[in-house]
Protein backbone atom coordinates (compact mmCIF):
# COMPACT_ATOMS: atom_id res chain seq x y z
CA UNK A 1 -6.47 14.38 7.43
CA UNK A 2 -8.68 14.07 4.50
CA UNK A 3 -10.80 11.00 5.51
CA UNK A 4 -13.42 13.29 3.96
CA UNK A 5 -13.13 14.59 -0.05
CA UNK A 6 -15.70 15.18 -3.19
CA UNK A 7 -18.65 13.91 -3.24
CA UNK A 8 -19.39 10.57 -5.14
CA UNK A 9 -20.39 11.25 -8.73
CA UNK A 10 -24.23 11.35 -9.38
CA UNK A 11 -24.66 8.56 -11.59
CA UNK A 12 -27.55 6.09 -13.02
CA UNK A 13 -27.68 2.08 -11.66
CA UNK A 14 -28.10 0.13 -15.17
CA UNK A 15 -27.17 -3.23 -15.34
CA UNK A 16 -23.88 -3.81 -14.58
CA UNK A 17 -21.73 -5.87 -17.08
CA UNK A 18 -18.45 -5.52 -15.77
CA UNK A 19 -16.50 -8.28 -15.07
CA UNK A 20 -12.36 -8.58 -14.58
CA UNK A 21 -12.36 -9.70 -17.69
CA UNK A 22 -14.18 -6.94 -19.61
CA UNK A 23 -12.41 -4.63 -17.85
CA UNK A 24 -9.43 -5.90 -19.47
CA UNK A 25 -10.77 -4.41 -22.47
CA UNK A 26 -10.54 -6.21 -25.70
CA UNK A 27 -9.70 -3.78 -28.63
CA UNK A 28 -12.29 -1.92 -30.20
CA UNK A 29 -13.89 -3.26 -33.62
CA UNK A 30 -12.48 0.17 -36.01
CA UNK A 31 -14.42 1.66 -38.71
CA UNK A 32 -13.57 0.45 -41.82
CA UNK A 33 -13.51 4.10 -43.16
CA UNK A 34 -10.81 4.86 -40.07
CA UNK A 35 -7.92 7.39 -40.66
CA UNK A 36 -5.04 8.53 -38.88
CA UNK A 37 -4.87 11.84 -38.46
CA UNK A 38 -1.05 13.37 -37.85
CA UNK A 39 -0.48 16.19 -35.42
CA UNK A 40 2.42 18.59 -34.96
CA UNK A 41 5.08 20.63 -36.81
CA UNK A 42 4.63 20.69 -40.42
CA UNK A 43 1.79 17.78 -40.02
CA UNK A 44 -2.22 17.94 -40.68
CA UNK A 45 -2.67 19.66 -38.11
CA UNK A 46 -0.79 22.28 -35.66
CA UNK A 47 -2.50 20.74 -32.84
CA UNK A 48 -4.17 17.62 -30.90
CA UNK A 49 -7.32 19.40 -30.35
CA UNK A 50 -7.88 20.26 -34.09
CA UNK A 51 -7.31 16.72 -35.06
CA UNK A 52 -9.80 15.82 -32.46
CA UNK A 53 -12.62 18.21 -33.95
CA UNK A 54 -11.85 16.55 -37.09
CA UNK A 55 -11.82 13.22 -36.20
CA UNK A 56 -14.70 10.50 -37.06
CA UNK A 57 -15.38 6.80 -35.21
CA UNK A 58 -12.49 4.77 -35.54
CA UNK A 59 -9.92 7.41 -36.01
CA UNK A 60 -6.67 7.53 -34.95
CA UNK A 61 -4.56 10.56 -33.64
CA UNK A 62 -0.72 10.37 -34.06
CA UNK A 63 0.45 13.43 -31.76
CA UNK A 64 4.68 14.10 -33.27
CA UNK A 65 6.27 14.07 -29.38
CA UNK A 66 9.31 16.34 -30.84
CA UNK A 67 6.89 19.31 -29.73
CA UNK A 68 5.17 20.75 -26.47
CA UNK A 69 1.51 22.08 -27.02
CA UNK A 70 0.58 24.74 -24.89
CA UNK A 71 -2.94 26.21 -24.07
CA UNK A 72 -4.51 23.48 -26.58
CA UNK A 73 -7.64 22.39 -23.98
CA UNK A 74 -10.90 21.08 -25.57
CA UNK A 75 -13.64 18.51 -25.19
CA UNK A 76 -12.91 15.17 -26.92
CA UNK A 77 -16.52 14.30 -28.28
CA UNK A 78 -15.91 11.28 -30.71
CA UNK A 79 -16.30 7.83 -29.70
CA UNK A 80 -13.92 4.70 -30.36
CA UNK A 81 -10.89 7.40 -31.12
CA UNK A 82 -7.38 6.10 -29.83
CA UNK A 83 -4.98 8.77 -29.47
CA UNK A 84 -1.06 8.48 -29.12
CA UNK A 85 2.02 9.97 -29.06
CA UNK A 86 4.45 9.25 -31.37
CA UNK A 87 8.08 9.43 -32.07
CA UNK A 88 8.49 9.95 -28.60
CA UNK A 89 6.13 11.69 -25.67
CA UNK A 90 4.07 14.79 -26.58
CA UNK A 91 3.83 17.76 -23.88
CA UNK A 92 0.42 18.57 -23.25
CA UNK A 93 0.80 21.88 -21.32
CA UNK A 94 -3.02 23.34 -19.86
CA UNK A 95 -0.43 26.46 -19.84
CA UNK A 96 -2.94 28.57 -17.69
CA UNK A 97 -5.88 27.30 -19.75
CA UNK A 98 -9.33 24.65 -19.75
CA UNK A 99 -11.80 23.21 -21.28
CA UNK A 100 -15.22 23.64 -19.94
CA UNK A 101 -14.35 24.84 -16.88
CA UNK A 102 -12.90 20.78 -16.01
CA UNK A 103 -9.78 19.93 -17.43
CA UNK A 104 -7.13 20.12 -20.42
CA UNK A 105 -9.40 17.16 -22.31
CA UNK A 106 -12.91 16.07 -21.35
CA UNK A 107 -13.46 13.01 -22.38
CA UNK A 108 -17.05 12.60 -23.62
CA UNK A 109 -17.02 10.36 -26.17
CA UNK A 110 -17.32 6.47 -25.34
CA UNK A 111 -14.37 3.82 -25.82
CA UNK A 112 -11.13 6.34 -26.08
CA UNK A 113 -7.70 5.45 -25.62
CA UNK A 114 -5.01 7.44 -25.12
CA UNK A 115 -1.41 6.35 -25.45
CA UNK A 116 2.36 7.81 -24.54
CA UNK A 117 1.59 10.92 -23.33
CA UNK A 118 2.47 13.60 -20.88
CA UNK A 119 -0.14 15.82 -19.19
CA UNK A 120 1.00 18.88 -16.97
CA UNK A 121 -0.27 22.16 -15.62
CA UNK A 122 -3.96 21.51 -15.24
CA UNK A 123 -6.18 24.01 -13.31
CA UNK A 124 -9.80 25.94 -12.46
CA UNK A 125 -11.11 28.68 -10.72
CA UNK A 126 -12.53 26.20 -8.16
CA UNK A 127 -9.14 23.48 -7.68
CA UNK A 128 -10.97 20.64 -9.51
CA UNK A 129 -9.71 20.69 -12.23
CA UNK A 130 -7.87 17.42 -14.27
CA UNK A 131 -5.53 16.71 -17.03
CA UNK A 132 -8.09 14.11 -18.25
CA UNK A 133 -12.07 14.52 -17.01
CA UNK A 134 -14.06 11.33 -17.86
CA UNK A 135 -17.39 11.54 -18.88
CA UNK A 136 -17.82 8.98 -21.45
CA UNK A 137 -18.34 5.24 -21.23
CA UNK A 138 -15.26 3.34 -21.47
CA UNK A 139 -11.53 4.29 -21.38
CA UNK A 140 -8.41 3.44 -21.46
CA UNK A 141 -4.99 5.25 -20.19
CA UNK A 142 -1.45 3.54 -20.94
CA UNK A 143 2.34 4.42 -21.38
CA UNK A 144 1.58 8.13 -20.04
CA UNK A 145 2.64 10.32 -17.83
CA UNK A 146 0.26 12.80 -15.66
CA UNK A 147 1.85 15.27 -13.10
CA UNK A 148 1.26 18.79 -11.50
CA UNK A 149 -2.43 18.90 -12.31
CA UNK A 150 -5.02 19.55 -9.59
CA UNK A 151 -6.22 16.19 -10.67
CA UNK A 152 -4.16 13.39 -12.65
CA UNK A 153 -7.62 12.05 -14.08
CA UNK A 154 -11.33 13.01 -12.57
CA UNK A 155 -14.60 11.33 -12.80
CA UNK A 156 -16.46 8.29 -14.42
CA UNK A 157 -19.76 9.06 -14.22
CA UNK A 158 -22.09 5.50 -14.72
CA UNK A 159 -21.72 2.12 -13.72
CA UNK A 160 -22.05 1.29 -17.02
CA UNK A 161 -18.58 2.27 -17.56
CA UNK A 162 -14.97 -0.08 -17.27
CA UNK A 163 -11.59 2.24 -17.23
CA UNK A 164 -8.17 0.57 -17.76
CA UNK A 165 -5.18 1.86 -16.23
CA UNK A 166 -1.91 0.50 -17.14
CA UNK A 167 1.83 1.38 -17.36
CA UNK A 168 1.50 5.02 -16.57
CA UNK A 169 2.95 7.04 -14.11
CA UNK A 170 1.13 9.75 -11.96
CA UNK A 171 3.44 11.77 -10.12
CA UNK A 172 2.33 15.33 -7.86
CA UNK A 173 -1.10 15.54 -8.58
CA UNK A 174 -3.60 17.62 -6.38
CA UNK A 175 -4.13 21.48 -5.17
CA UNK A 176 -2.89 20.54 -1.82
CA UNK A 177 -6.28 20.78 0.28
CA UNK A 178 -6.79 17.00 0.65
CA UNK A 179 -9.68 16.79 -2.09
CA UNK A 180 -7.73 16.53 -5.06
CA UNK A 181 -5.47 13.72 -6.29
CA UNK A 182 -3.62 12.07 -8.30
CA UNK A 183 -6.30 10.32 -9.70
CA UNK A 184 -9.99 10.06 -8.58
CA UNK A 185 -11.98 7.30 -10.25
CA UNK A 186 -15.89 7.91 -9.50
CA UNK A 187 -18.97 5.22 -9.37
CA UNK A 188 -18.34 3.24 -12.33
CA UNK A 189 -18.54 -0.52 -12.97
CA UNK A 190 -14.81 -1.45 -12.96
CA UNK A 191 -11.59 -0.23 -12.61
CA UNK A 192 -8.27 -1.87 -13.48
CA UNK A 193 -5.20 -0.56 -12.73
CA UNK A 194 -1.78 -2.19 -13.11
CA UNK A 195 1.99 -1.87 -13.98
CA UNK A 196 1.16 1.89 -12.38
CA UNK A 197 3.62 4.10 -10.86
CA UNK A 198 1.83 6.74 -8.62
CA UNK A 199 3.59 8.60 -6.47
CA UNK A 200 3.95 11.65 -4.36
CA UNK A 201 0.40 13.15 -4.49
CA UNK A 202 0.19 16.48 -3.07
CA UNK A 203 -2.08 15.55 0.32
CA UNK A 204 -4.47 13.54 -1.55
CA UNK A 205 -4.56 10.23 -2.14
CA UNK A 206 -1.90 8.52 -4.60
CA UNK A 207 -4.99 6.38 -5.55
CA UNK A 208 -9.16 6.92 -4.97
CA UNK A 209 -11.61 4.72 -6.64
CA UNK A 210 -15.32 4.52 -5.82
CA UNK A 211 -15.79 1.69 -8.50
CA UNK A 212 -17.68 -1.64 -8.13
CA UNK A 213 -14.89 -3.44 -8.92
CA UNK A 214 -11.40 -2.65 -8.32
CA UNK A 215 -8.20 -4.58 -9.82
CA UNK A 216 -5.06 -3.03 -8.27
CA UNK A 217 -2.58 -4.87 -9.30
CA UNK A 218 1.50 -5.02 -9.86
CA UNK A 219 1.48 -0.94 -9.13
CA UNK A 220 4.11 0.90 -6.91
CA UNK A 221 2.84 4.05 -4.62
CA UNK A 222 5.33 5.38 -2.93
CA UNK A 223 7.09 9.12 -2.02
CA UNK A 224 10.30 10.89 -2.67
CA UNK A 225 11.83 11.74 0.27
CA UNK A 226 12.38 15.71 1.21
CA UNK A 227 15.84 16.20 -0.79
CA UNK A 228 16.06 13.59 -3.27
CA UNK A 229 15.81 13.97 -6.59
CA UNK A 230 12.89 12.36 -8.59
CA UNK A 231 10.29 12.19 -11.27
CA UNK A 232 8.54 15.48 -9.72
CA UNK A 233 8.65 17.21 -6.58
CA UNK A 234 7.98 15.50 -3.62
CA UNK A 235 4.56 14.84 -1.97
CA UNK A 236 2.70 14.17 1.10
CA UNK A 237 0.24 11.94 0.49
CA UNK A 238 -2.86 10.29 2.83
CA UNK A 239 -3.79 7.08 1.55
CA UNK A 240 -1.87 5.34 -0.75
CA UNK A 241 -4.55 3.86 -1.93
CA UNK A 242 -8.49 4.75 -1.00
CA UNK A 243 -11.63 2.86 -1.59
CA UNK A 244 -14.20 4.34 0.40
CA UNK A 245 -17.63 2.73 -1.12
CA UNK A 246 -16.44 -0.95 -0.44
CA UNK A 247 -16.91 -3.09 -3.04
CA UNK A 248 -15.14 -6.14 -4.68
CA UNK A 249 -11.33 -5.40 -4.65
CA UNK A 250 -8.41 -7.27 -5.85
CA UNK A 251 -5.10 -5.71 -3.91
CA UNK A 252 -2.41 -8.38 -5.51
CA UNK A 253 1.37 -7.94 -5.85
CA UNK A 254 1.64 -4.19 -5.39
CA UNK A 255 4.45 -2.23 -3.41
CA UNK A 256 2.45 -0.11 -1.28
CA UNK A 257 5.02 2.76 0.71
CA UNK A 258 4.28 5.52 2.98
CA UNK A 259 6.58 8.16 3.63
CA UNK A 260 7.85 9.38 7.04
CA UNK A 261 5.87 13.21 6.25
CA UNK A 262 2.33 12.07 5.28
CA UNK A 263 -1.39 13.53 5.87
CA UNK A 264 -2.77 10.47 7.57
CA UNK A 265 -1.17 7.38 8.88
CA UNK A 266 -3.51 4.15 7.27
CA UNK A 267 -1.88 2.90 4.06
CA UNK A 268 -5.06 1.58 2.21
CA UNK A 269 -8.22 2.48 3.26
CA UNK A 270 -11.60 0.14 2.46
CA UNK A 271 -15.22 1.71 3.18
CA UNK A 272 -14.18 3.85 5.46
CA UNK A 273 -16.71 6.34 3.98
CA UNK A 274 -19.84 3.12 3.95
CA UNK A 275 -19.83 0.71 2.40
CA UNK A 276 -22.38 2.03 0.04
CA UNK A 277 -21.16 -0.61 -3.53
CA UNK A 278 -23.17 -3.80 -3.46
CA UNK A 279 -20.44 -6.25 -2.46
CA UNK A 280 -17.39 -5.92 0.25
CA UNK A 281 -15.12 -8.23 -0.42
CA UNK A 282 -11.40 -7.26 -0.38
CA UNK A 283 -8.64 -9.43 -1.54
CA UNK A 284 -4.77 -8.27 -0.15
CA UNK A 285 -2.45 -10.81 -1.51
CA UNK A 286 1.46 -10.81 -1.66
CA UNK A 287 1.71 -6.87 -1.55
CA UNK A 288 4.81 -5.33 0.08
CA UNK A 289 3.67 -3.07 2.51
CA UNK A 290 6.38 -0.42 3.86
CA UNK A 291 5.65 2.11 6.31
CA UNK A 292 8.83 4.54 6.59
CA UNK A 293 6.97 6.29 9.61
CA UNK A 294 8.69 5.34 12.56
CA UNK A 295 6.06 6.97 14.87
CA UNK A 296 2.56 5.57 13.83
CA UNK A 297 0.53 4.11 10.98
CA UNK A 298 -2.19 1.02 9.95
CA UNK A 299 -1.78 -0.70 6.68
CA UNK A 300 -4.96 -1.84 6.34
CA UNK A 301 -7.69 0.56 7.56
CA UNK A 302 -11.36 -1.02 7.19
CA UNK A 303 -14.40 1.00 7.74
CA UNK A 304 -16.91 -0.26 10.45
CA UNK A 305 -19.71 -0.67 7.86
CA UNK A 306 -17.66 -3.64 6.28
CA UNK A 307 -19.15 -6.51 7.64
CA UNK A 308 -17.41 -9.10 5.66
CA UNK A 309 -13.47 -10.37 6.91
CA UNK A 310 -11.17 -9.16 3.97
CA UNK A 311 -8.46 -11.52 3.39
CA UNK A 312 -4.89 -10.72 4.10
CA UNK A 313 -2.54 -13.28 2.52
CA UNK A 314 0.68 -13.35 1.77
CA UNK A 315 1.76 -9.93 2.44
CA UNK A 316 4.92 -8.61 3.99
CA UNK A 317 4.36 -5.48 6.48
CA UNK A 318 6.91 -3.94 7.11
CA UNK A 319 7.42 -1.00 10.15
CA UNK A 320 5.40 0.23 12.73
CA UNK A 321 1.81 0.08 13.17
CA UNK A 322 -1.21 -2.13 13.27
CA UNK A 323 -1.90 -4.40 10.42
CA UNK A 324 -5.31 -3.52 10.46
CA UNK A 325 -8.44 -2.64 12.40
CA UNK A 326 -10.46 -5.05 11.06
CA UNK A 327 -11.12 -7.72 14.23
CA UNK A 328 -12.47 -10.61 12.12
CA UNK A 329 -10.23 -10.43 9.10
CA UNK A 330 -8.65 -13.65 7.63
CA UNK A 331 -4.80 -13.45 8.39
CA UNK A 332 -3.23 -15.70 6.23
CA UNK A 333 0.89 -16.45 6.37
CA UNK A 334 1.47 -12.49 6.57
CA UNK A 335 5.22 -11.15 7.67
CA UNK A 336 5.48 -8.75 10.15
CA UNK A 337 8.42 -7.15 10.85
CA UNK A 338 10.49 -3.86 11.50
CA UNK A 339 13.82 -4.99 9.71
CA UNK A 340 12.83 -6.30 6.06
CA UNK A 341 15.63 -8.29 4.10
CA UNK A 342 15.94 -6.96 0.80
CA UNK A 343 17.98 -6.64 -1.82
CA UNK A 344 18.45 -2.81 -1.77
CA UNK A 345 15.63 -1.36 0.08
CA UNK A 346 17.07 1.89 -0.87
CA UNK A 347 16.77 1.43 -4.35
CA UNK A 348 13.55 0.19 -4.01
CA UNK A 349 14.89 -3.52 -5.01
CA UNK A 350 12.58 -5.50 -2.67
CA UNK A 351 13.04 -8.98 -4.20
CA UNK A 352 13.88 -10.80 -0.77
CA UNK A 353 17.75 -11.19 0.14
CA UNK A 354 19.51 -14.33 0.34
CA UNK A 355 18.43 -16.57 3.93
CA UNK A 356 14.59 -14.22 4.11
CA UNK A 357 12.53 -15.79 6.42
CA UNK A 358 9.32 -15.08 3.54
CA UNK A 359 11.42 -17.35 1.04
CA UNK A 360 9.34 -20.31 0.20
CA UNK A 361 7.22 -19.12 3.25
CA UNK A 362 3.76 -18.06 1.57
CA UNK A 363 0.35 -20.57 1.60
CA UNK A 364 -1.08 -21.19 -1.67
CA UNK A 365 -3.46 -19.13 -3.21
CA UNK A 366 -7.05 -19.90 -3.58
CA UNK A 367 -10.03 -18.49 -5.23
CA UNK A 368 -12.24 -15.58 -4.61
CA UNK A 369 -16.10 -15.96 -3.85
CA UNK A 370 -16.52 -15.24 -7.46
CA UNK A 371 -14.02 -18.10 -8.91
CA UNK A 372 -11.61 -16.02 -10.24
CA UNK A 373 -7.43 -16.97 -9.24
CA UNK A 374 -5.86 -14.48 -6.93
CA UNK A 375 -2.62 -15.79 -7.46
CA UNK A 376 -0.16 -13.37 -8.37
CA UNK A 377 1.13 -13.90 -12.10
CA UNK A 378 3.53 -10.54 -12.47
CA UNK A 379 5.92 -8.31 -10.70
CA UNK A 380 6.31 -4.99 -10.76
CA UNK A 381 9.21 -3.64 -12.56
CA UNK A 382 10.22 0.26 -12.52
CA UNK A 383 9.19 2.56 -14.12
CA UNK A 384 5.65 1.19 -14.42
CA UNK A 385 6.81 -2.04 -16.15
CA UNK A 386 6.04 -5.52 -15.24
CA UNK A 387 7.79 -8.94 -15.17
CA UNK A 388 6.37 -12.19 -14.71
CA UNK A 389 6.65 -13.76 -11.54
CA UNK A 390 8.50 -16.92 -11.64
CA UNK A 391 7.15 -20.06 -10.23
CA UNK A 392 9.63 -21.80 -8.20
CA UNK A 393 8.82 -24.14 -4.87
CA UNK A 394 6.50 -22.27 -2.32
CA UNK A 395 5.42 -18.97 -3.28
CA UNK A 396 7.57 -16.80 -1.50
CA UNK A 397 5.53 -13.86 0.71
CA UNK A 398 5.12 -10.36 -0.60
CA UNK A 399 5.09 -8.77 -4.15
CA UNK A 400 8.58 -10.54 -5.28
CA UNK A 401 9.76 -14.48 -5.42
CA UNK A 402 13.43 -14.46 -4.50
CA UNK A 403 13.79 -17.27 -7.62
CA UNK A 404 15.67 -14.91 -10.73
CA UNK A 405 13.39 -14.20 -13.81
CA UNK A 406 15.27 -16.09 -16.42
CA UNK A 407 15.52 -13.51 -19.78
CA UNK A 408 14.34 -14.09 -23.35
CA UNK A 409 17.39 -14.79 -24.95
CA UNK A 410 17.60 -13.15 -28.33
CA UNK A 411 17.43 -14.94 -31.45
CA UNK A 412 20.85 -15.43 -33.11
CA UNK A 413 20.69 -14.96 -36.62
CA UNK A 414 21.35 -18.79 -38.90
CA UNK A 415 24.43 -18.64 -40.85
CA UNK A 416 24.06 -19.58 -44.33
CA UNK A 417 25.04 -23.48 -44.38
CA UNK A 418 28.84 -24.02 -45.85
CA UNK A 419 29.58 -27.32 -47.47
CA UNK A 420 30.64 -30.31 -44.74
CA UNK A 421 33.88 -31.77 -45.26
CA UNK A 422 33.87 -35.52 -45.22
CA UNK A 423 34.97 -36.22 -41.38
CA UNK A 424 37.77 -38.16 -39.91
CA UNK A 425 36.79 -41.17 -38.60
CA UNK A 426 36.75 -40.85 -34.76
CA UNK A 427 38.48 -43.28 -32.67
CA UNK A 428 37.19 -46.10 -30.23
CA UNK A 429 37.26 -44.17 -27.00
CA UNK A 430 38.69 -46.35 -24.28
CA UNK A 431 35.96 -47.13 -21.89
CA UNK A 432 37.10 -45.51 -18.52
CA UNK A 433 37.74 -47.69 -15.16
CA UNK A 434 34.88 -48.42 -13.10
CA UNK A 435 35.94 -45.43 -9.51
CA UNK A 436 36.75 -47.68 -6.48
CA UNK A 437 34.33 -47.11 -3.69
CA UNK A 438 35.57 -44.69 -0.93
CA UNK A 439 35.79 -46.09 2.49
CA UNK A 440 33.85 -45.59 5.16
């Protein structure tokens, strides 16, 4: 189910800056009159939305994580605010409450960031409603954790607008009728979203972006099996990862799983609504696709108003199913296969095992139309961490090289120098006997 879900959000065409590397994000110029503004027990201020109120251009918001605040929903109006959690994660509980009739914070100011925290319990009368509803320009998400809200995050509303994503975990998101999910990204101009853990989403989609541009990169999706213990309860998700406007998309070294119970059997799903963004060109390269339903499944479903082959390169697929249903698509030193070698497939280590066939088996990586690398430069590490991906012979295929990532080693303090005896002079070594050849 659920091929069908909210409508797009309205939104004005201006011109559209966005680029990969804007939406990167480079920090935000502060105001030279900024202050830091401390939240919790005994601080400034009992809670996060009272330090918002108060809060000018180029403020920041320290939120004390020693506390949960409960029932604290409100509209974030100021612009270029970063907000974080600090001394560990802050519980953000909706606790029955919204703001707006949206969310626990609407977002409405332009450039906010919010850091290192944890987002739960977010609801509305009519099962829309988000821990975080964007309606500014501009935002960024990292180090958080969003779970049990109808909605993870909701909206984006021009295409003026770049959201960054990164190193958060989403985790049971979604009222459970197919249009909610973990996180819904609407029209905007570019979405990046990497070192991710989303997971589990509660019929909807783990992922669903109509963006112009889409970087999905170094992310897991996957679901907790009925029974096991994780992070949240355990989900039934449809698409992994959802698309439906086209576009220009950059799939690269993800781990992409879908669960034996799920609500529709295609894995990522590309215009499958029309392709209604200007450009449709979709990059899949060195992603570990795993499909743990024995019975039926696609890992690459591609609407039929995409008229351009996507590229598949790289990419291990493993389980049953068709790789995709695009005819003309560019299949590129892919691994198909119903056995995987991996480390510990169970414990999601999918660096290949020793003797893989994808070991030193992958093509090199080219360019997209555009001119920008799609090689893969990171690994996924859990939970929604990266590594970088060593370089060693042929790449190997999927999201991990086999070749170990060598650590930083840590510094060792210098001892304070102690005077140098004089040394002993050291003997002539004797020089040793040339080895006589071996027969043959």
């Amino acid at each position: 189910m659920n091929r069908t879900s909210l409508p797009a959000c309205s939104v004005r065409r201006p011109h559209i800056a966005a680029t990969i590397a804007v939406a990167l994000f480079g920090t935000v110029a502060m105001s030279a009159n900024a202050t830091t503004r401390s939240v919790g027990p005994g601080k400034t201020f009992a809670t996060p939305c009272a330090a918002f109120a108060a809060s000018v251009q180029g403020d920041i918001v320290e939120i004390d994580g020693s506390a949960t605040y409960t029932g604290d929903v409100c509209g974030i109006g100021t612009s270029n605010l970063t907000i974080r959690g600090v001394n560990g994660r802050p519980k953000i509980d909706a606790g029955g409450n919204n703001a707006m009739g949206k969310a626990t914070w609407v977002v409405i100011g332009n450039d906010v960031v919010v850091e290192n925290v944890e987002m739960f319990g977010a609801k509305v009368p009519d099962q829309n409603g988000a821990a975080l509803r964007l309606e500014g320009n501009n935002f960024t998400l990292r180090g958080s954790f969003l779970h049990d809200n109808e909605n993870g995050i909701l909206g984006g509303l021009t295409r003026s607008s770049n959201i960054l994503i990164e190193n958060t975990e989403f985790g049971h998101n979604g009222f459970g009728t197919g249009f909610t999910h973990n996180l819904y990204i609407g029209n905007v101009g570019s979405l990046t979203f990497r070192y991710n853990y989303s997971h589990d989403a509660n019929v909807g989609h783990n992922l669903k972006s109509r963006a112009l541009v889409n970087t999905i990169a170094y992310n897991r999706f996957s679901s907790t099996p009925p029974g096991q213990i994780g992070s949240t309860a355990s989900g039934q998700p449809s698409y992994e990862i959802d698309l439906p406007n086209a576009g220009t998309a950059y799939v690269i070294g993800n781990v992409i799983e879908q669960p034996s119970i799920n609500q529709n059997p295609s894995m990522l799903a590309y215009g499958e609504e029309g392709a209604s963004n200007p450009a449709q060109d979709l990059y899949v390269v060195n992603n570990t696709f795993i499909n743990d339903d024995s019975s039926r499944g696609t890992f690459i479903f591609v609407g039929g108003g995409v008229t351009t082959p996507i590229l598949m390169q790289n990419n291990i697929f493993a389980g049953v199913g068709s790789v995709t249903t695009q005819a003309n698509a560019i299949d590129k030193t892919n691994y198909r296969t119903l056995s995987p070698a991996f480390v510990d497939r169970a414990g999601y280590n999918l660096t290949p095992a020793p003797g893989s066939a994808v070991i030193d088996a992958g093509s090199p990586v080219g360019l997209s139309a555009s001119g920008l690398s799609l090689a893969p430069t990171a690994q996924y590490r859990h939970v929604a961490q990266s590594t970088t991906r060593p370089v060693a012979g042929a790449i190997d295929i999927g999201a991990y090289e086999a070749a170990a990532v060598a650590p930083t080693p840590t510094p060792t303090p210098t001892p304070t120098p102690t005077p140098t005896p004089t040394p002993t002079p050291t003997p002539t070594p004797t020089p040793t006997p040339t080895p006589t050849p071996t027969p043959t």
